[in-house]
Each structure stands twice: as C-alpha cells, then as structure tokens.
PDB file of N, CA and C in Angstrom:
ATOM      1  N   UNK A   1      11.290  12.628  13.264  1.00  0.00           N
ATOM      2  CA  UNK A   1      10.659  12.515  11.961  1.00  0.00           C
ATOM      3  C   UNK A   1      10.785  11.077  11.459  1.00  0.00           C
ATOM      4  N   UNK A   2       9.907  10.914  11.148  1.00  0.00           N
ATOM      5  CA  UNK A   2       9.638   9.111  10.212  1.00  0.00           C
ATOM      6  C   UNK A   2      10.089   8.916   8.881  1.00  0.00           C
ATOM      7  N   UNK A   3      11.594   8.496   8.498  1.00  0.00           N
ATOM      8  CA  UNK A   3      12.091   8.740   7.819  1.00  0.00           C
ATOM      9  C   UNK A   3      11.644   7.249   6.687  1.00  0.00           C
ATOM     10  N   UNK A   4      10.543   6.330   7.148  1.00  0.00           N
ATOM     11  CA  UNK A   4      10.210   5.191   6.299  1.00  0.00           C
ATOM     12  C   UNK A   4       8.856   5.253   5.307  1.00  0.00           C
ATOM     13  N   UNK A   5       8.947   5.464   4.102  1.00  0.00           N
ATOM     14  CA  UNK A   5       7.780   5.906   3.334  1.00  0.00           C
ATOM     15  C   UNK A   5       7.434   4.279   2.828  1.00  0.00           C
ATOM     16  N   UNK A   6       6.397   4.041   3.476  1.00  0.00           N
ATOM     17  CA  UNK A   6       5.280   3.196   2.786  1.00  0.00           C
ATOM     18  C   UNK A   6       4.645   3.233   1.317  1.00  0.00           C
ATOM     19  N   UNK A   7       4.622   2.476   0.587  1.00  0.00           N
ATOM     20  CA  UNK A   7       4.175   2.254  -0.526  1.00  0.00           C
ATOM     21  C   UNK A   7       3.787   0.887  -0.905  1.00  0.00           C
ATOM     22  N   UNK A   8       2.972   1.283  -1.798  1.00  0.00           N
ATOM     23  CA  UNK A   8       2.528   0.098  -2.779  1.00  0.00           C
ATOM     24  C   UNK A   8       2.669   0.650  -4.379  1.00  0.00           C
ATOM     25  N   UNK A   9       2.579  -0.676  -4.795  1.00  0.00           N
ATOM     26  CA  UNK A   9       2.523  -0.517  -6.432  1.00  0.00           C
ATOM     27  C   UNK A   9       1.323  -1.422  -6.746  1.00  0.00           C
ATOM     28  N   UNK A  10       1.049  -0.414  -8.312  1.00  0.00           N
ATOM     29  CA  UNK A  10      -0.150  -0.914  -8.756  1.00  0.00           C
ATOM     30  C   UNK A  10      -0.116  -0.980 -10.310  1.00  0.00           C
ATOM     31  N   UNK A  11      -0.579  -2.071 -10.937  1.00  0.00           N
ATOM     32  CA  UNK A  11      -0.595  -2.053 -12.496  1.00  0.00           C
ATOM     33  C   UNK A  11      -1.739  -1.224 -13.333  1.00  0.00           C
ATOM     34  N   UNK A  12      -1.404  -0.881 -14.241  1.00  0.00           N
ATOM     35  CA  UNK A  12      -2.929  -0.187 -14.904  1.00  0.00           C
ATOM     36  C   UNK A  12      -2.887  -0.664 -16.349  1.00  0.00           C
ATOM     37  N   UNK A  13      -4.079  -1.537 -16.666  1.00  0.00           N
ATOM     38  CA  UNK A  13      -4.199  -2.094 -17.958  1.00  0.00           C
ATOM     39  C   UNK A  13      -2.910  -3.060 -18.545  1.00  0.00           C
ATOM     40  N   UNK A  14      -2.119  -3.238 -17.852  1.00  0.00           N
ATOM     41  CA  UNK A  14      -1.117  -3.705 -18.493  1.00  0.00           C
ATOM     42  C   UNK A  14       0.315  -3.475 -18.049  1.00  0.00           C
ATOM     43  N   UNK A  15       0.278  -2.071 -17.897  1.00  0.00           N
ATOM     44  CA  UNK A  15       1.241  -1.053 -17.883  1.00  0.00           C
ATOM     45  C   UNK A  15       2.572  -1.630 -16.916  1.00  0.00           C
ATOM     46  N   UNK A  16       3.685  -0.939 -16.977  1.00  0.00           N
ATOM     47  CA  UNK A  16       4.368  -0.887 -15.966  1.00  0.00           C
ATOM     48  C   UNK A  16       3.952  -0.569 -14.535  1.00  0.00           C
ATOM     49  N   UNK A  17       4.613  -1.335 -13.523  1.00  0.00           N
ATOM     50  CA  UNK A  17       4.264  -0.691 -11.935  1.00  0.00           C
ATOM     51  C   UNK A  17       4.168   0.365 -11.494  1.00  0.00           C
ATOM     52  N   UNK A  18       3.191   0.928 -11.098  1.00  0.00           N
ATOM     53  CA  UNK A  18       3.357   2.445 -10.331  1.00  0.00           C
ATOM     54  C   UNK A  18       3.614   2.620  -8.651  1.00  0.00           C
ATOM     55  N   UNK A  19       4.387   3.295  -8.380  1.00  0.00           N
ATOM     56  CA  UNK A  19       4.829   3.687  -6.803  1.00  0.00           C
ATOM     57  C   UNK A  19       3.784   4.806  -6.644  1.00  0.00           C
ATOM     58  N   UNK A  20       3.239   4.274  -5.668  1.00  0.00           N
ATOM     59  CA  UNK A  20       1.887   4.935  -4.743  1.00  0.00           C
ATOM     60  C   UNK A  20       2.101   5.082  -3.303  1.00  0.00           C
ATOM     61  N   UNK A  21       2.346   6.401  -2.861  1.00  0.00           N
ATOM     62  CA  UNK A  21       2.621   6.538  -1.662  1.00  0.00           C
ATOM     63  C   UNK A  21       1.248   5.930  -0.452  1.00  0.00           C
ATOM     64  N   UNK A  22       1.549   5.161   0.595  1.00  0.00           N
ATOM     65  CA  UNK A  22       0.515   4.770   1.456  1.00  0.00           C
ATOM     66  C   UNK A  22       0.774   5.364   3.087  1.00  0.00           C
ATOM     67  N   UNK A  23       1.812   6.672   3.179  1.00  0.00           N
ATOM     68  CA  UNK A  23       2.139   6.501   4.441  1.00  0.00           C
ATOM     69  C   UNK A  23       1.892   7.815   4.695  1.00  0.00           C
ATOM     70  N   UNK A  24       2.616   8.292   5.770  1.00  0.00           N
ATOM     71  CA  UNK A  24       2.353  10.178   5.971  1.00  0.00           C
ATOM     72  C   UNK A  24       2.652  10.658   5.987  1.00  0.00           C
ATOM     73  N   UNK A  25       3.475  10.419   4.365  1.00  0.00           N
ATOM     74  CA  UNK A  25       4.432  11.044   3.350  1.00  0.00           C
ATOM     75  C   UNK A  25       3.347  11.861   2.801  1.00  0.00           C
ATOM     76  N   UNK A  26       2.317  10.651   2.171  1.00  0.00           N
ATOM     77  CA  UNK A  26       1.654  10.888   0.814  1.00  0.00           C
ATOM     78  C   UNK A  26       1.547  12.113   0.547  1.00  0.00           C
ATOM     79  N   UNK A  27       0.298  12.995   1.183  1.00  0.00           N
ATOM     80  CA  UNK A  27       0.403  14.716   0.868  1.00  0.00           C
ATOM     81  C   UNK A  27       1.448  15.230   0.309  1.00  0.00           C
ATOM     82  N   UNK A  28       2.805  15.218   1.672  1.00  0.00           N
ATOM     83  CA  UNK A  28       3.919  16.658   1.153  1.00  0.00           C
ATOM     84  C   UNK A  28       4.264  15.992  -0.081  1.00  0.00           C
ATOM     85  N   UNK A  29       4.522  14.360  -0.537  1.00  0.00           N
ATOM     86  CA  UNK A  29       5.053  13.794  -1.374  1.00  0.00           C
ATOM     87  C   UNK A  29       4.574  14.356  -2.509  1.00  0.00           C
ATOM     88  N   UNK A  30       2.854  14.291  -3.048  1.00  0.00           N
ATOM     89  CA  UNK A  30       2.704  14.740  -4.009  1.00  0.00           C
ATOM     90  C   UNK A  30       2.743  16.295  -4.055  1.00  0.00           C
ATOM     91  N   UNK A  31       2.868  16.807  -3.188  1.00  0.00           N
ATOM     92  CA  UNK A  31       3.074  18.768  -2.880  1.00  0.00           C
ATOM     93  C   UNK A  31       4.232  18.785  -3.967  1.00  0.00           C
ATOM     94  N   UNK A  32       5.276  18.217  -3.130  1.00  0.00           N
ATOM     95  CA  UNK A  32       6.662  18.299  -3.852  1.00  0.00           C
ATOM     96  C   UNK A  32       6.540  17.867  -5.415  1.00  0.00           C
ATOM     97  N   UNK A  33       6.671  16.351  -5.733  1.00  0.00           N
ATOM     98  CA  UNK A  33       6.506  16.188  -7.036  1.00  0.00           C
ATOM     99  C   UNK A  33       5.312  16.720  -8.267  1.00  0.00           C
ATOM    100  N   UNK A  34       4.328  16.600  -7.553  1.00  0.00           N
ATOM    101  CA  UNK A  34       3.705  17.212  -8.154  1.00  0.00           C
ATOM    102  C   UNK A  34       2.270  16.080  -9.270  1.00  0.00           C
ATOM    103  N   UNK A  35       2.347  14.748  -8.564  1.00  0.00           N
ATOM    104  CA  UNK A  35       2.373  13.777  -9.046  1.00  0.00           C
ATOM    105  C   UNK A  35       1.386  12.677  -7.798  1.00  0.00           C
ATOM    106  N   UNK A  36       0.968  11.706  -8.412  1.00  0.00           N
ATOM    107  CA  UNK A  36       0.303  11.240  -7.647  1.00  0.00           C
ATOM    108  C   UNK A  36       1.651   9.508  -7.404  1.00  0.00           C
ATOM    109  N   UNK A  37       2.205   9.436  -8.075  1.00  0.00           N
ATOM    110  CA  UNK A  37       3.070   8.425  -8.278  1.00  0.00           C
ATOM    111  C   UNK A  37       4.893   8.718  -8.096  1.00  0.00           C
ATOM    112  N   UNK A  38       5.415   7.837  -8.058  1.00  0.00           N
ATOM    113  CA  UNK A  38       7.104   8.436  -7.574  1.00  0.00           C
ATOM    114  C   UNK A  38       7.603   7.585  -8.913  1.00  0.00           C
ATOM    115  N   UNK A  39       8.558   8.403  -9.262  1.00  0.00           N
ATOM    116  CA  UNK A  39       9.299   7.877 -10.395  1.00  0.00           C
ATOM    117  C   UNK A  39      10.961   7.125  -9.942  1.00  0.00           C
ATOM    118  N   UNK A  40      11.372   6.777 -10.448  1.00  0.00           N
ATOM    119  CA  UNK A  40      12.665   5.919 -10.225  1.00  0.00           C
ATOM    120  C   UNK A  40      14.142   7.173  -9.606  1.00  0.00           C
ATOM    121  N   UNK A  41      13.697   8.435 -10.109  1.00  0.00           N
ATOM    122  CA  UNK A  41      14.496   9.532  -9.778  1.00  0.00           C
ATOM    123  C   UNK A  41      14.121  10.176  -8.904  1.00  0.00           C
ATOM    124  N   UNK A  42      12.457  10.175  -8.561  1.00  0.00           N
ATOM    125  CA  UNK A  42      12.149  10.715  -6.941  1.00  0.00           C
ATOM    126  C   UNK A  42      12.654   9.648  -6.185  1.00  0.00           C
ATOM    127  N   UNK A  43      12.387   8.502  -6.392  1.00  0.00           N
ATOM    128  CA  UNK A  43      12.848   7.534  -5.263  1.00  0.00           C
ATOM    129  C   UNK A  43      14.378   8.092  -4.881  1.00  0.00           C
ATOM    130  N   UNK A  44      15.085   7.704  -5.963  1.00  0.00           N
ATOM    131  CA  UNK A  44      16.483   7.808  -5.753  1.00  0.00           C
ATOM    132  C   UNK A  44      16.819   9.258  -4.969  1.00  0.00           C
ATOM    133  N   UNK A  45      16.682  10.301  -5.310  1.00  0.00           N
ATOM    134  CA  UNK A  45      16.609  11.705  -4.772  1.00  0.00           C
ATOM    135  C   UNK A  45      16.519  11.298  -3.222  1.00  0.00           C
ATOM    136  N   UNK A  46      14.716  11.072  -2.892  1.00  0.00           N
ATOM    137  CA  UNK A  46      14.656  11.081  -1.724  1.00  0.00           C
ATOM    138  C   UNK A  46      15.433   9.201  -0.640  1.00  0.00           C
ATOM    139  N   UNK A  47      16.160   8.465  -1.270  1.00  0.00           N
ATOM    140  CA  UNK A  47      17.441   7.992  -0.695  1.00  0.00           C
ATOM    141  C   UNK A  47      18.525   8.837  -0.063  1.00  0.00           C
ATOM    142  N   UNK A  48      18.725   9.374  -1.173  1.00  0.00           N
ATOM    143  CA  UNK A  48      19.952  10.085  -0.932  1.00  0.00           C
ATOM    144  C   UNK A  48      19.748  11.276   0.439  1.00  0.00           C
ATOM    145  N   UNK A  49      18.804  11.592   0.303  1.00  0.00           N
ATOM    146  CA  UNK A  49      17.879  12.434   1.787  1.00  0.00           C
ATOM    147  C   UNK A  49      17.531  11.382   2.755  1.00  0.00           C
ATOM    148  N   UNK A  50      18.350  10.159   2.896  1.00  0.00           N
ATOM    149  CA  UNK A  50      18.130   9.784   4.466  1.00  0.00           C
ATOM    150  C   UNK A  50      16.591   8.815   4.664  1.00  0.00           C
ATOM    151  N   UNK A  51      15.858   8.781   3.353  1.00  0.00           N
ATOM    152  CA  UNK A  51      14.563   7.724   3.989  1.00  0.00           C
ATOM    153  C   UNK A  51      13.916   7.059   3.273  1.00  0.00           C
ATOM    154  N   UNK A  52      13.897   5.856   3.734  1.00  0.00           N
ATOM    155  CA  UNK A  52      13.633   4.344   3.547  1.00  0.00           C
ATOM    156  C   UNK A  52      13.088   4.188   2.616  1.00  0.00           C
ATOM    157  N   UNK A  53      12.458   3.191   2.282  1.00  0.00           N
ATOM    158  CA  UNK A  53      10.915   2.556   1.292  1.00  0.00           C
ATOM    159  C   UNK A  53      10.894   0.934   2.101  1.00  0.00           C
ATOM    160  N   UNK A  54       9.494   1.050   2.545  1.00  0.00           N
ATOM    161  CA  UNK A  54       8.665   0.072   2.951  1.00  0.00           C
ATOM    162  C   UNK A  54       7.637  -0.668   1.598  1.00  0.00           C
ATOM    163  N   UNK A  55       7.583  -1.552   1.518  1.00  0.00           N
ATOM    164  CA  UNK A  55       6.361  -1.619   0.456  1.00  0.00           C
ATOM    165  C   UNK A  55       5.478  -2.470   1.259  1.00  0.00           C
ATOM    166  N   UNK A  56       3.959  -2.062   1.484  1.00  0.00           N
ATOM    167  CA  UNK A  56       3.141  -2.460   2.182  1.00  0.00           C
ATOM    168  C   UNK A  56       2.594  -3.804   1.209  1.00  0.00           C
ATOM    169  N   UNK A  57       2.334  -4.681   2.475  1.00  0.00           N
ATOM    170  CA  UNK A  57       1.965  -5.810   2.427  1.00  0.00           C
ATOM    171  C   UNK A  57       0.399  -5.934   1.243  1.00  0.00           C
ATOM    172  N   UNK A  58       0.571  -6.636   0.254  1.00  0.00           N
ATOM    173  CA  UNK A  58      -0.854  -6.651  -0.276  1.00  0.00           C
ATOM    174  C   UNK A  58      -1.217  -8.017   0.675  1.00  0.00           C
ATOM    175  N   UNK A  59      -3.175  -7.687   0.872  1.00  0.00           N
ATOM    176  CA  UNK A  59      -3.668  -8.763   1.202  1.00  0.00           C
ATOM    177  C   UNK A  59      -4.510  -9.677   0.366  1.00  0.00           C
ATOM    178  N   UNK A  60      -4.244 -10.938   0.604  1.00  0.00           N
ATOM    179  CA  UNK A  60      -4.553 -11.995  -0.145  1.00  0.00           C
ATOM    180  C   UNK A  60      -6.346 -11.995  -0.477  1.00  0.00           C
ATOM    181  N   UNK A  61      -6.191 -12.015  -1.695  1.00  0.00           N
ATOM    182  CA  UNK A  61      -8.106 -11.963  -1.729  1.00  0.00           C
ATOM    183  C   UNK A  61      -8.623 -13.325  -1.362  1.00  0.00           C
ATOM    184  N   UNK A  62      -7.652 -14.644  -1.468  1.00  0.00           N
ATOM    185  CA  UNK A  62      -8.429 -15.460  -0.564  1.00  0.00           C
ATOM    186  C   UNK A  62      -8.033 -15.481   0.316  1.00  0.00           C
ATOM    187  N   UNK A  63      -6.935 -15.455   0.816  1.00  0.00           N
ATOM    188  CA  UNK A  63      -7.047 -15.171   2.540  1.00  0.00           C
ATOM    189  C   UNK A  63      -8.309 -13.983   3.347  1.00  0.00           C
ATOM    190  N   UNK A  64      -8.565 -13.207   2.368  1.00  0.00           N
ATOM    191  CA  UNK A  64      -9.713 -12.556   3.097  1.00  0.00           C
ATOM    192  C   UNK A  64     -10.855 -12.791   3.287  1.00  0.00           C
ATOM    193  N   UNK A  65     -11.151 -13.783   1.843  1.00  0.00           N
ATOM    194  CA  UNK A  65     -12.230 -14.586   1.379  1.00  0.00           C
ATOM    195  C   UNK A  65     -12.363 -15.752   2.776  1.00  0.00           C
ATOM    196  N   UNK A  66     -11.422 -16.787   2.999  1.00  0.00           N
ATOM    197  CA  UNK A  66     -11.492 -17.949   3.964  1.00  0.00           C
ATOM    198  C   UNK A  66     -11.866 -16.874   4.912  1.00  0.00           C
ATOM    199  N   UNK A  67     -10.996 -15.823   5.546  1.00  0.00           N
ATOM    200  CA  UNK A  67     -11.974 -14.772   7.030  1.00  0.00           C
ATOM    201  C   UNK A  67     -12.777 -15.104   6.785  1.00  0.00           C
ATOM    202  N   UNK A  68     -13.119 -14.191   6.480  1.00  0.00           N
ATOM    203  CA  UNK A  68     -14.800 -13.707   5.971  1.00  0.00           C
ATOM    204  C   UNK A  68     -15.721 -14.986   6.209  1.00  0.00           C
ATOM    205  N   UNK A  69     -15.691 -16.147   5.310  1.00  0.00           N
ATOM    206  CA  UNK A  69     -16.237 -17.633   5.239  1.00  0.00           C
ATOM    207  C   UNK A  69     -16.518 -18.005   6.555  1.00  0.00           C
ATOM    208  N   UNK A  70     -15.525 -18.316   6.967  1.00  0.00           N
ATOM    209  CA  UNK A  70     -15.014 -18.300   8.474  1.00  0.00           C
ATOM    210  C   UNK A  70     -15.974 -17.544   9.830  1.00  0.00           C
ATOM    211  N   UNK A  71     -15.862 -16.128   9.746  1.00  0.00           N
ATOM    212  CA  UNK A  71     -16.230 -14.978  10.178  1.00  0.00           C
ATOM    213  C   UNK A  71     -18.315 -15.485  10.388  1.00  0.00           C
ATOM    214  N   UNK A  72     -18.501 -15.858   9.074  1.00  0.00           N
ATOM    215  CA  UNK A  72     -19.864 -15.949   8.750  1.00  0.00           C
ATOM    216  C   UNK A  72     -20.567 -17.151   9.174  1.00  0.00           C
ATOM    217  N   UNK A  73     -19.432 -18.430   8.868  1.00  0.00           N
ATOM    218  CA  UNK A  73     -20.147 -19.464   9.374  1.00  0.00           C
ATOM    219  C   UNK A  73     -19.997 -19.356  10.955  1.00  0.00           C
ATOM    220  N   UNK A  74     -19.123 -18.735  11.453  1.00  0.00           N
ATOM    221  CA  UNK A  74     -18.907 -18.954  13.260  1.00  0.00           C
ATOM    222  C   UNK A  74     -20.281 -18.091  13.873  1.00  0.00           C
ATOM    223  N   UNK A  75     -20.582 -16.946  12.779  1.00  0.00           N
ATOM    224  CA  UNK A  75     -22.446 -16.030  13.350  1.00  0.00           C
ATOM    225  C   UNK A  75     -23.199 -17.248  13.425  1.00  0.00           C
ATOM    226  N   UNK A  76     -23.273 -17.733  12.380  1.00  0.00           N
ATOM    227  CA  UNK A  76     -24.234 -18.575  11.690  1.00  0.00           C
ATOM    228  C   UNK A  76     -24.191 -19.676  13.077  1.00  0.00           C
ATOM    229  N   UNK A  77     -23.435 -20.426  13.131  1.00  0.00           N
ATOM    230  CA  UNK A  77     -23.304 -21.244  14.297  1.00  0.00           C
ATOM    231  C   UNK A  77     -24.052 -20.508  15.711  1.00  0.00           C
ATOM    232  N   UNK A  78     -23.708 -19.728  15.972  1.00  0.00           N
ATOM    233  CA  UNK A  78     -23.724 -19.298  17.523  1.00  0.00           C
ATOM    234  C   UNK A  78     -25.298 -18.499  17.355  1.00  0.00           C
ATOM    235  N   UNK A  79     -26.073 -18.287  16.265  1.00  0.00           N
ATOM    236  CA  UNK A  79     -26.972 -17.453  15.986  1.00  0.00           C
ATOM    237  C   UNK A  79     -28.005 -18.680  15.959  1.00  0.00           C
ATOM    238  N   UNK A  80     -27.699 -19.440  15.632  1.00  0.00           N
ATOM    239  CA  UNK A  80     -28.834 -21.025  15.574  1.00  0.00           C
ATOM    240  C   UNK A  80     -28.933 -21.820  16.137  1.00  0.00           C
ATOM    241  N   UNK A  81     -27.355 -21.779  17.043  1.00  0.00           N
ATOM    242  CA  UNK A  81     -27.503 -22.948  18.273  1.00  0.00           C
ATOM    243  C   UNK A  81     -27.918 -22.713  19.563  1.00  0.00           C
TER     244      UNK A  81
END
C-alpha cells in the first residue's frame, strides 16, 4: 500500500490555503472525511496512521509559457525551411 498522499494547496479569493488531495488517496479520502479538502486534524490523524504528505510540484506559468514559445517557434522553423 502507498502510504504517500500527494497534495496541493490552493487559495480562494483571498482565503486561507486549502489541502487538495492529488493522489490515489483522493476518492477513499473524501469517502472518509466527507470533504473535498483535509483539515489540519485530518492531516494529523492520518500521520499518526503511518502516511506521508507529498505536496506536488506547481508548474511555472512561465516556464510553460517559454515551452510552449519554444515548442512553436521550433514547428515554425522546420515547417518553412
């Protein structure tokens, strides 16, 4: 069993961070809580049960942006020359 739950957090309007399960937890996770988000006492709970927290990598909107740029001018090249 994969005892490392992936997550991210996300802001809303302002708000404090929310824990958002991203792994293949998510389902039973919200089965159990009941919740689309983990609170500071599910986390802790499921510690004490033996498994992890990962927080997944956010990707850079310009690092995806330069790809992409990148990605388009290298078509562009090989499509005209």
């Amino acid at each position: 069993m994969n005892t490392v739950i992936e997550f991210e957090t996300k802001s809303h309007y302002g708000g404090p961070d929310l824990v958002y399960i991203v792994s293949e937890h998510q389902k039973a996770l919200q089965e159990l809580t009941g919740t689309r988000t983990l609170t500071k006492k599910h986390i802790e709970a499921l510690k004490a049960l033996g498994f992890e927290f990962k927080q997944k990598q956010k990707e850079s909107i310009l690092g995806s942006l330069s790809d992409c740029i990148k990605e388009c001018s290298h078509k562009l090249s090989t499509t005209t020359g």
